[in-house]
N, C-alpha and C. Protein backbone atom coordinates (compact mmCIF):
# COMPACT_ATOMS: atom_id res chain seq x y z
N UNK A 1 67.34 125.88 86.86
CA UNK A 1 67.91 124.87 87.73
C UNK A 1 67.96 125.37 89.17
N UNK A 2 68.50 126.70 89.27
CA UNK A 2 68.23 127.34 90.61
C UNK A 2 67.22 127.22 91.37
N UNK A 3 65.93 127.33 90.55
CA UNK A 3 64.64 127.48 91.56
C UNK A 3 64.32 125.80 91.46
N UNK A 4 64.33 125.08 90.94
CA UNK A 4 64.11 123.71 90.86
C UNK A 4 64.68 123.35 92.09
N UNK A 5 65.87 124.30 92.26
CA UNK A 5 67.20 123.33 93.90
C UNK A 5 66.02 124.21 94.85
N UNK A 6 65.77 125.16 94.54
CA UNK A 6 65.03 125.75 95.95
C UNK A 6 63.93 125.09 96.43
N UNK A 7 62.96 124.79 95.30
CA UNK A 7 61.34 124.92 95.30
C UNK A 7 61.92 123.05 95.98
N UNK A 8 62.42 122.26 95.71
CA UNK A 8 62.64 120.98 96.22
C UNK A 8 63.44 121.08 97.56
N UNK A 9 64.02 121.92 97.85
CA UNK A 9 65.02 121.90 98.97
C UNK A 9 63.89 121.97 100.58
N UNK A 10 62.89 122.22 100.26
CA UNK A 10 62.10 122.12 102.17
C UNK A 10 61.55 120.88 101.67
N UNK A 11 61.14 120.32 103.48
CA UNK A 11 60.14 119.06 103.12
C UNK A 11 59.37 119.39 102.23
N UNK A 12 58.28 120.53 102.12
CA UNK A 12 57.34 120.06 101.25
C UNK A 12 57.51 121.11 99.79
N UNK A 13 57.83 120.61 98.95
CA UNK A 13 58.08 121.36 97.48
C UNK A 13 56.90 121.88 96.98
N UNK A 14 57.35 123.53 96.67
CA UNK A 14 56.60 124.20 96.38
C UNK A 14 56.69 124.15 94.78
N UNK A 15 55.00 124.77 94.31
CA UNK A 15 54.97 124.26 92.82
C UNK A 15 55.77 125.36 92.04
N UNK A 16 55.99 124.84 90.74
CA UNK A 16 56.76 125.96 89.96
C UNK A 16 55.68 127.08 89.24
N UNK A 17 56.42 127.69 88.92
CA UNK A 17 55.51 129.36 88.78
C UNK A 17 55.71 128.67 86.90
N UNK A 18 54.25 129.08 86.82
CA UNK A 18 54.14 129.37 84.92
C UNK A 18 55.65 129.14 84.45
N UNK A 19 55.46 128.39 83.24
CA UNK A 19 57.31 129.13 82.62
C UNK A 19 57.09 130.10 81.46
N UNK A 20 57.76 131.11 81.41
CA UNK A 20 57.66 132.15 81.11
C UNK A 20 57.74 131.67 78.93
N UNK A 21 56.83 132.77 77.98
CA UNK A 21 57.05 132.39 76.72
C UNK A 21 58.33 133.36 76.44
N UNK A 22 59.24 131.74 75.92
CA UNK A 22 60.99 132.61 75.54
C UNK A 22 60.33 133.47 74.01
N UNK A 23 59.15 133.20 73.70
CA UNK A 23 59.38 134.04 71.82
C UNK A 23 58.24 135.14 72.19
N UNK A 24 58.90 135.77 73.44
CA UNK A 24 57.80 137.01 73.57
C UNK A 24 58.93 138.32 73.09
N UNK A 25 58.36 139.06 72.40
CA UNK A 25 59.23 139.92 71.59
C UNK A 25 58.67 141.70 72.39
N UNK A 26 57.65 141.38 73.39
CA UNK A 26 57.48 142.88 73.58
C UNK A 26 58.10 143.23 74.79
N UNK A 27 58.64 144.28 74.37
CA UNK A 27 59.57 145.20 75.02
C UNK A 27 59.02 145.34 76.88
N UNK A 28 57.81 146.09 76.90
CA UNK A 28 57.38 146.01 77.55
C UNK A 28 57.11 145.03 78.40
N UNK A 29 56.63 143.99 78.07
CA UNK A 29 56.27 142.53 78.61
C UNK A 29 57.50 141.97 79.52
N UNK A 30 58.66 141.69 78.57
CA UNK A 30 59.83 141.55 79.01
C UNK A 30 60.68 142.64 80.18
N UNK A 31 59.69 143.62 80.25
CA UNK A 31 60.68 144.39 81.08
C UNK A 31 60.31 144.40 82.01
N UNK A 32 58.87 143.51 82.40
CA UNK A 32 57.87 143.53 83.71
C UNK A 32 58.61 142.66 84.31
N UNK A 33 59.01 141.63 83.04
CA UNK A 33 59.19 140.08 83.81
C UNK A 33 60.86 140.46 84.40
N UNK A 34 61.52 141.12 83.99
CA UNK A 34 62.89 141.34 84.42
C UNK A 34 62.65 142.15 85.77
N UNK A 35 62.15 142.89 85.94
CA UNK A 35 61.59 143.79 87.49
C UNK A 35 61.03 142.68 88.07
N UNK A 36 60.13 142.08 87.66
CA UNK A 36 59.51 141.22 88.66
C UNK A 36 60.45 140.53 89.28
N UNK A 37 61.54 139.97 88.53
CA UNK A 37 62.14 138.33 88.83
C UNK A 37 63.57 139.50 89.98
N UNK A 38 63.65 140.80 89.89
CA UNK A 38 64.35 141.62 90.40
C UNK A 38 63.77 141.75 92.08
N UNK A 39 62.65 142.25 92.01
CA UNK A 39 61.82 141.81 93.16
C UNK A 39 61.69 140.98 93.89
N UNK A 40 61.81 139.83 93.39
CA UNK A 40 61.80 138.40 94.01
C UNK A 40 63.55 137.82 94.50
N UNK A 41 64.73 138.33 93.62
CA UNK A 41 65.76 138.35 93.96
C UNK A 41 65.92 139.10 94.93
N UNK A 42 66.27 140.15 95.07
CA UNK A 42 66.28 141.43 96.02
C UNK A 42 66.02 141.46 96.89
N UNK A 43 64.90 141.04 97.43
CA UNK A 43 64.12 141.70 98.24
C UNK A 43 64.55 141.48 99.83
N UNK A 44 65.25 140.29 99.81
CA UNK A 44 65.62 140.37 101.46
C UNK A 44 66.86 139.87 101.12
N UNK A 45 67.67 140.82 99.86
CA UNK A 45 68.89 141.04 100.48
C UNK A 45 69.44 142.48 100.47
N UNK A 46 68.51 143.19 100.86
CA UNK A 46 68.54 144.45 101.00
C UNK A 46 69.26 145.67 100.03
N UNK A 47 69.34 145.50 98.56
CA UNK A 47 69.71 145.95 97.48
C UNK A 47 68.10 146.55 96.45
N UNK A 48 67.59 146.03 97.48
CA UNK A 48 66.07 146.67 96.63
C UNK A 48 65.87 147.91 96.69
N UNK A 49 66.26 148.88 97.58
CA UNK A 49 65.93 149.81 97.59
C UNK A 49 67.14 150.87 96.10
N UNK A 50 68.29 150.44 96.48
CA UNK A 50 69.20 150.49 94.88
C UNK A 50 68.91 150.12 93.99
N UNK A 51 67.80 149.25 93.60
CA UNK A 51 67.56 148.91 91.78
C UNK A 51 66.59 149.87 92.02
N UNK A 52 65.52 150.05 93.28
CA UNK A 52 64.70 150.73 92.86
C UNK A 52 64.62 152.30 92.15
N UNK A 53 65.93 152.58 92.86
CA UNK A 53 66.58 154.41 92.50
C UNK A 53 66.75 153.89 91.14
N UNK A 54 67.93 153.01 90.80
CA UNK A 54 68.20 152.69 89.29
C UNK A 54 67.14 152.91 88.66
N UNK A 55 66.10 152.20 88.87
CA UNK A 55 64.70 152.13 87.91
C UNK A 55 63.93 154.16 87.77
N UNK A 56 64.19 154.37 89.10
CA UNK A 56 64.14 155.72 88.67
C UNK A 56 64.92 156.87 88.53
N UNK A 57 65.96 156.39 88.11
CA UNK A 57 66.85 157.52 88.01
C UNK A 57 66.89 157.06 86.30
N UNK A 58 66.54 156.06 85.60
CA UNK A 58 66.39 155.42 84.35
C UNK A 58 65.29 156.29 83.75
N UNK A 59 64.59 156.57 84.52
CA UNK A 59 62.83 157.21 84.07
C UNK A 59 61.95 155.70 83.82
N UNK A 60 62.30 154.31 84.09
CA UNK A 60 61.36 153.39 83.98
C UNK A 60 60.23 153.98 84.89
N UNK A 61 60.47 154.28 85.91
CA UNK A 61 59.22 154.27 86.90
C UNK A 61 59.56 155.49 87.46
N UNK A 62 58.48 155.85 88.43
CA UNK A 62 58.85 156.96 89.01
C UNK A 62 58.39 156.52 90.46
N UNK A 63 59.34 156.90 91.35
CA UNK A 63 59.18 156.95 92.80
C UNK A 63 57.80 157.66 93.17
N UNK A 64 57.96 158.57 93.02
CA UNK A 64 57.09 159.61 93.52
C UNK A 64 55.51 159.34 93.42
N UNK A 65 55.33 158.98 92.75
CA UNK A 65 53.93 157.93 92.85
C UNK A 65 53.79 156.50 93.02
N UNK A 66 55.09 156.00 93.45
CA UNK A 66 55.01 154.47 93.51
C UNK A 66 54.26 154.41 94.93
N UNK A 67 53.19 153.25 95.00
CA UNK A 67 52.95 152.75 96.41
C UNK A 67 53.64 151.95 97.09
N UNK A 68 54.45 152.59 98.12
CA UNK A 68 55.09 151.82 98.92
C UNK A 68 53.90 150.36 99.92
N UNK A 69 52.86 150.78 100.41
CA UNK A 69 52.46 150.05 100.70
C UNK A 69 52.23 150.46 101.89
N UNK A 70 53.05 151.48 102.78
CA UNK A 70 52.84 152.35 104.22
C UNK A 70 52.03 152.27 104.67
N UNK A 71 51.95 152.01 105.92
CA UNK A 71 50.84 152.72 106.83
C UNK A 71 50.67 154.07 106.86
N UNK A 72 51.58 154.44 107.22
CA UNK A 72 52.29 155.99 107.29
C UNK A 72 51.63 156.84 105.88
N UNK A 73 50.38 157.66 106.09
CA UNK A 73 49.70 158.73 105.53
C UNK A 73 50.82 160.24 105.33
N UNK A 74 51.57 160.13 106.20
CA UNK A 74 52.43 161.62 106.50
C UNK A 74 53.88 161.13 105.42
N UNK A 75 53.95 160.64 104.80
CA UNK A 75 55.24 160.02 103.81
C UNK A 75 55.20 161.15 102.96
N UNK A 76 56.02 161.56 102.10
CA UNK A 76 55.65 162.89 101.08
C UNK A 76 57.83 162.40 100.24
N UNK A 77 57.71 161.51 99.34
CA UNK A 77 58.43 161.42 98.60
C UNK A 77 58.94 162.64 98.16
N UNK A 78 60.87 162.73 98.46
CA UNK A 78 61.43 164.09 97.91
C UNK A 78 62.87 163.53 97.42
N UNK A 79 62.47 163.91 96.39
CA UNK A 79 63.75 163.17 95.60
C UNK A 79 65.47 163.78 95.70
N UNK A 80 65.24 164.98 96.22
CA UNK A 80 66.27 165.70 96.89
C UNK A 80 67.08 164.66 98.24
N UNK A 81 65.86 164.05 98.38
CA UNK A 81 66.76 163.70 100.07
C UNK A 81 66.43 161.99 99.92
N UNK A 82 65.77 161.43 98.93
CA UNK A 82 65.59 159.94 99.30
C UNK A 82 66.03 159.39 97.92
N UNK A 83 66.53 160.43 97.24
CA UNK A 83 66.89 159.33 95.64
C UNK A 83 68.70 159.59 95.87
N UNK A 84 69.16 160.93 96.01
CA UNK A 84 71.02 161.23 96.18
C UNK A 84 71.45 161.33 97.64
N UNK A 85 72.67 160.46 97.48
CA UNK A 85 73.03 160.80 99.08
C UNK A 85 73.80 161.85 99.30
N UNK A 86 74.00 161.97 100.55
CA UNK A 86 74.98 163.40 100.76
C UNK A 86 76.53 162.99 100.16
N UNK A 87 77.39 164.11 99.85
CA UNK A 87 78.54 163.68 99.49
C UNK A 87 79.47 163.95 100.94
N UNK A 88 80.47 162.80 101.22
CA UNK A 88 81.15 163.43 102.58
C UNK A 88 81.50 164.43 102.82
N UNK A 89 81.20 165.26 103.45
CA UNK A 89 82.18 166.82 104.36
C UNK A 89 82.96 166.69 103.62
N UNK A 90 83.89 165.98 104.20
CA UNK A 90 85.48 165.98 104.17
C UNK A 90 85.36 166.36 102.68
N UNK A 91 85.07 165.50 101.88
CA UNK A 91 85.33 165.45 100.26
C UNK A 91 84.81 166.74 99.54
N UNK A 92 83.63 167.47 99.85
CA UNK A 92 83.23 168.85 99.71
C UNK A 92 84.48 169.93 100.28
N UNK A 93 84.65 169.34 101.03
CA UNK A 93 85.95 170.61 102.02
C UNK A 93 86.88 170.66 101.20
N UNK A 94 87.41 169.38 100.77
CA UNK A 94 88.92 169.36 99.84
C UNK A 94 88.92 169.63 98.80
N UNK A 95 87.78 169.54 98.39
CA UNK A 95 87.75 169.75 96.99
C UNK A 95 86.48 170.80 96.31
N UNK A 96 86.95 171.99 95.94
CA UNK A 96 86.25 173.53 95.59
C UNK A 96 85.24 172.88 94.76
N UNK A 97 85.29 171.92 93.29
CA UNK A 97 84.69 171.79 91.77
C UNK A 97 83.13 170.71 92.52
N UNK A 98 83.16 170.54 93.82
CA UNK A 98 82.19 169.20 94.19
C UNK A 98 81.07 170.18 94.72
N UNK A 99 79.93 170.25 94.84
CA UNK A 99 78.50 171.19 95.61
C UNK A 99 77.98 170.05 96.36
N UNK A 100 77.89 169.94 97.44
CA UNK A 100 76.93 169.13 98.08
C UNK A 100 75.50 168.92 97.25
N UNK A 101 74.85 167.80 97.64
CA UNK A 101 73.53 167.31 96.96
C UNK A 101 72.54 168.20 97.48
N UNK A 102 71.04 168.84 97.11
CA UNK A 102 70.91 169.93 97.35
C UNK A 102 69.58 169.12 98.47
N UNK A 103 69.44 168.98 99.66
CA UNK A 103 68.78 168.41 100.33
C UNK A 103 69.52 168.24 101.98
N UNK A 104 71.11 168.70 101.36
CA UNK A 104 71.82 168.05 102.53
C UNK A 104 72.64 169.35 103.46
């Protein structure tokens, strides 16, 4: 019903995409179509780059060979510094049992 309000909502209505088979039972198949439809949600509301860690911090995919799509030849994926963020100072300072993330 959602995309029905969208795909009708500009002057000119855009067509609907395939409908997907509900008695598809492979694992795989289904898990494209759930990323995909993730992709298409996401993507410009700036949470894509967070499912994308999810997806690899899951082991679905792996960053490190994903094509971003860059221009940029000099990119060199490091999962030290682009998958964990730093933990605050402050919160390392106060507390002995915490190690900073090892990148930071």
């Amino acid at each position: 019903m959602i995309r029905e309000r969208a795909r009708t909502s500009d002057s000119i209505p855009a067509s609907a995409p395939e409908p997907l088979d509900v008695s598809q039972s492979d694992r795989g198949t289904v898990l494209q179509w759930v990323m995909d439809e993730r992709r298409r949600e996401l993507a410009f509301e700036e949470h894509r780059w967070y499912d994308l860690r999810r997806w690899h911090m899951g082991g679905v995919i792996n960053l490190g060979t994903l094509n971003f799509g860059s221009v940029r030849s000099d990119f060199n994926f490091n999962p030290d510094v682009h998958i964990y963020f730093p933990l605050p100072a402050s919160q390392v300072t106060n507390n002995p049992n915490l190690v900073q993330n090892s990148g930071y």
